[in-house]
C-alpha atoms as a PDB file:
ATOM      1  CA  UNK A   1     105.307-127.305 -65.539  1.00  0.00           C
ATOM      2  CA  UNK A   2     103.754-130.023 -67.299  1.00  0.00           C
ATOM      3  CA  UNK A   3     107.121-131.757 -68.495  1.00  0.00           C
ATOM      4  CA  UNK A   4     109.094-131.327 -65.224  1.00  0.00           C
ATOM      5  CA  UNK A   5     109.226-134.678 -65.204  1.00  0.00           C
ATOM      6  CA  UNK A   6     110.656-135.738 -68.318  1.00  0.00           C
ATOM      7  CA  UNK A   7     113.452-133.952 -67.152  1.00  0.00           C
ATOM      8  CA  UNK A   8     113.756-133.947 -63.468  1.00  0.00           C
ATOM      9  CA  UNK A   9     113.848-136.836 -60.553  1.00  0.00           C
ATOM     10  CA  UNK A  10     111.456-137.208 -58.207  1.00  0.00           C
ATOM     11  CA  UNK A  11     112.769-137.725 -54.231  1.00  0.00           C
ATOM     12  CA  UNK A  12     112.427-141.651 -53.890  1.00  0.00           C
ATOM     13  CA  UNK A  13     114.335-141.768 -56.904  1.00  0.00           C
ATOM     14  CA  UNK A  14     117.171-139.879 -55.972  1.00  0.00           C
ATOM     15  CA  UNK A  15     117.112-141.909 -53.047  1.00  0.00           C
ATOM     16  CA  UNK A  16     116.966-145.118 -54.608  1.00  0.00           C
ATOM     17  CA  UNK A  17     120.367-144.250 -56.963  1.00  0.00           C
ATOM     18  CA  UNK A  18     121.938-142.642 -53.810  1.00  0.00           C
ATOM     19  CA  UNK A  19     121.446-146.038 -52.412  1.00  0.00           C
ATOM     20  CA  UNK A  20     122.723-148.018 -55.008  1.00  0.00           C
ATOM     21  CA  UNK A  21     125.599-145.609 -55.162  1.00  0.00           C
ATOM     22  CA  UNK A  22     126.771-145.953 -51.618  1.00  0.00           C
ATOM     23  CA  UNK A  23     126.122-142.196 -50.667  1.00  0.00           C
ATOM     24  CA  UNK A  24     126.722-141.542 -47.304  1.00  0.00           C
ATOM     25  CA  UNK A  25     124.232-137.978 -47.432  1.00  0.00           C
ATOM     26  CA  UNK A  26     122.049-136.920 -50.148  1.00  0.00           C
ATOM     27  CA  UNK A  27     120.630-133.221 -50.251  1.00  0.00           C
ATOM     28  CA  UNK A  28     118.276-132.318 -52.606  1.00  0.00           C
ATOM     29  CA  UNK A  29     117.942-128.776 -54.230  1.00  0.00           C
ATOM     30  CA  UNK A  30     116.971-127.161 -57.325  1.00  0.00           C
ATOM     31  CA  UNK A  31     113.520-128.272 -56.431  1.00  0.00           C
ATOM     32  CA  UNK A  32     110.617-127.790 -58.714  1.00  0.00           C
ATOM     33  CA  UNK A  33     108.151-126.262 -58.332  1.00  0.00           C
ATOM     34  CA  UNK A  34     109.767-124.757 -55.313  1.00  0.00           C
ATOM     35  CA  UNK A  35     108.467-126.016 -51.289  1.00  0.00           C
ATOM     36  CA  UNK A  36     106.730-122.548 -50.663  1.00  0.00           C
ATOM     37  CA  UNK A  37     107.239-123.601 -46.821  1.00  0.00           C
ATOM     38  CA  UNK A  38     109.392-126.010 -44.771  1.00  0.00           C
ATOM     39  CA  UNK A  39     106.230-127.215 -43.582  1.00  0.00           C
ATOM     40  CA  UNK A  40     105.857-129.406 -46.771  1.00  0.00           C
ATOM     41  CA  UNK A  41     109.370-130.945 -46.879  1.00  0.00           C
ATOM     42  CA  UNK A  42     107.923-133.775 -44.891  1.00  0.00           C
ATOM     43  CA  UNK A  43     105.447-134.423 -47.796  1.00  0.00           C
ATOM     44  CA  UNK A  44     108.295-133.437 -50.160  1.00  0.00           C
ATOM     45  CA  UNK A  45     110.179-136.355 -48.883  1.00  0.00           C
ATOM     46  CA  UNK A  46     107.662-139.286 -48.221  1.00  0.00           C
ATOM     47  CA  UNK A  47     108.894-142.289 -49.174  1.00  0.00           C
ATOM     48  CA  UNK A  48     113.031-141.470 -48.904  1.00  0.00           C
ATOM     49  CA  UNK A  49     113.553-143.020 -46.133  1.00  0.00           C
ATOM     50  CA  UNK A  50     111.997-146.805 -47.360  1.00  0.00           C
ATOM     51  CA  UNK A  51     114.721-146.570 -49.774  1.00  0.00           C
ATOM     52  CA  UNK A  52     117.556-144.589 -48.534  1.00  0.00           C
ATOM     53  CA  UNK A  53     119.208-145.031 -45.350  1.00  0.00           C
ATOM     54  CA  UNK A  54     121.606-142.453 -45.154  1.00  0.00           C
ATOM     55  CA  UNK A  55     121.817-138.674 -43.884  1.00  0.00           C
ATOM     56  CA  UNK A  56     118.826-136.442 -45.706  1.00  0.00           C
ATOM     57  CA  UNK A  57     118.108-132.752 -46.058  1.00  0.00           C
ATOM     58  CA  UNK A  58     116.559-130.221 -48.564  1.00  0.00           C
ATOM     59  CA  UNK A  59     119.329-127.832 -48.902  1.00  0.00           C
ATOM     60  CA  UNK A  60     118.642-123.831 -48.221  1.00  0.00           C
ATOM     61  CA  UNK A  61     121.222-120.973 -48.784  1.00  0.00           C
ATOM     62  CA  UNK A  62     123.968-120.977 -46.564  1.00  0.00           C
ATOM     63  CA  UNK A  63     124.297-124.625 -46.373  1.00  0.00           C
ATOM     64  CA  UNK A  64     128.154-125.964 -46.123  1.00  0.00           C
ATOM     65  CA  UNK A  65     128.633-129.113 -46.669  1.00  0.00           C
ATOM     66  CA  UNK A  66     132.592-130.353 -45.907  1.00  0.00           C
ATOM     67  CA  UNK A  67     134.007-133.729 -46.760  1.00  0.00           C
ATOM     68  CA  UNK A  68     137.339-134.033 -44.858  1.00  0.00           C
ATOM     69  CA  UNK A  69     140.303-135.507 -47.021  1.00  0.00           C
ATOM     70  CA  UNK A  70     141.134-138.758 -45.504  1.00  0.00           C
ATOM     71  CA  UNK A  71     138.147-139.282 -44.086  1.00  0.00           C
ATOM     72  CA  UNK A  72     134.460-140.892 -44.957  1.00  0.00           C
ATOM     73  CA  UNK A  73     132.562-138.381 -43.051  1.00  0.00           C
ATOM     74  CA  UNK A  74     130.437-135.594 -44.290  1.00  0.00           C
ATOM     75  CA  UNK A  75     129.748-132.332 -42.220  1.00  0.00           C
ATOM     76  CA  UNK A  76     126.595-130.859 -43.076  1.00  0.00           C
ATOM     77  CA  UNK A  77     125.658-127.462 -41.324  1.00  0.00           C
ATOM     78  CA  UNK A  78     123.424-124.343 -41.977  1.00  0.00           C
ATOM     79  CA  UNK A  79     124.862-121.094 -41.973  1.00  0.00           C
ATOM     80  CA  UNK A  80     121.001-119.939 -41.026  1.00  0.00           C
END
């Protein structure tokens, strides 16, 4: 585990390049090590929102995510 991060991102930098990208909703998954509860996604998370401003989750199985053609919005939703 000790070179995760040579290798990964860390949240507030995803956020920061979803930012500076324009993203309209940035979910995060693959995370390492994994959140063994949803209780720590707040702690997961600190600092997103001082540098993103758009729509935020940690993803889970199940998740759909839709972006209508012809449209800017994105649909997220949990099949759980």
């Amino acid at each position: 585990m000790d070179d995760v991060l040579n290798y990964h991102t860390t949240p507030v930098e995803a956020g920061q390049i979803a930012q500076a990208a324009g993203v309209k909703a940035l979910v995060y998954h693959h995370i390492v090590p994994p959140l063994p509860n949803t209780g720590l996604e707040p702690l997961f998370l600190q600092g997103v929102s001082q540098v993103y401003g758009g729509a935020l989750r940690i993803g889970t199985d199940g998740d759909w995510i839709s972006m209508p053609a012809g449209s800017t919005a994105v649909n997220m939703a949990s099949r759980l």
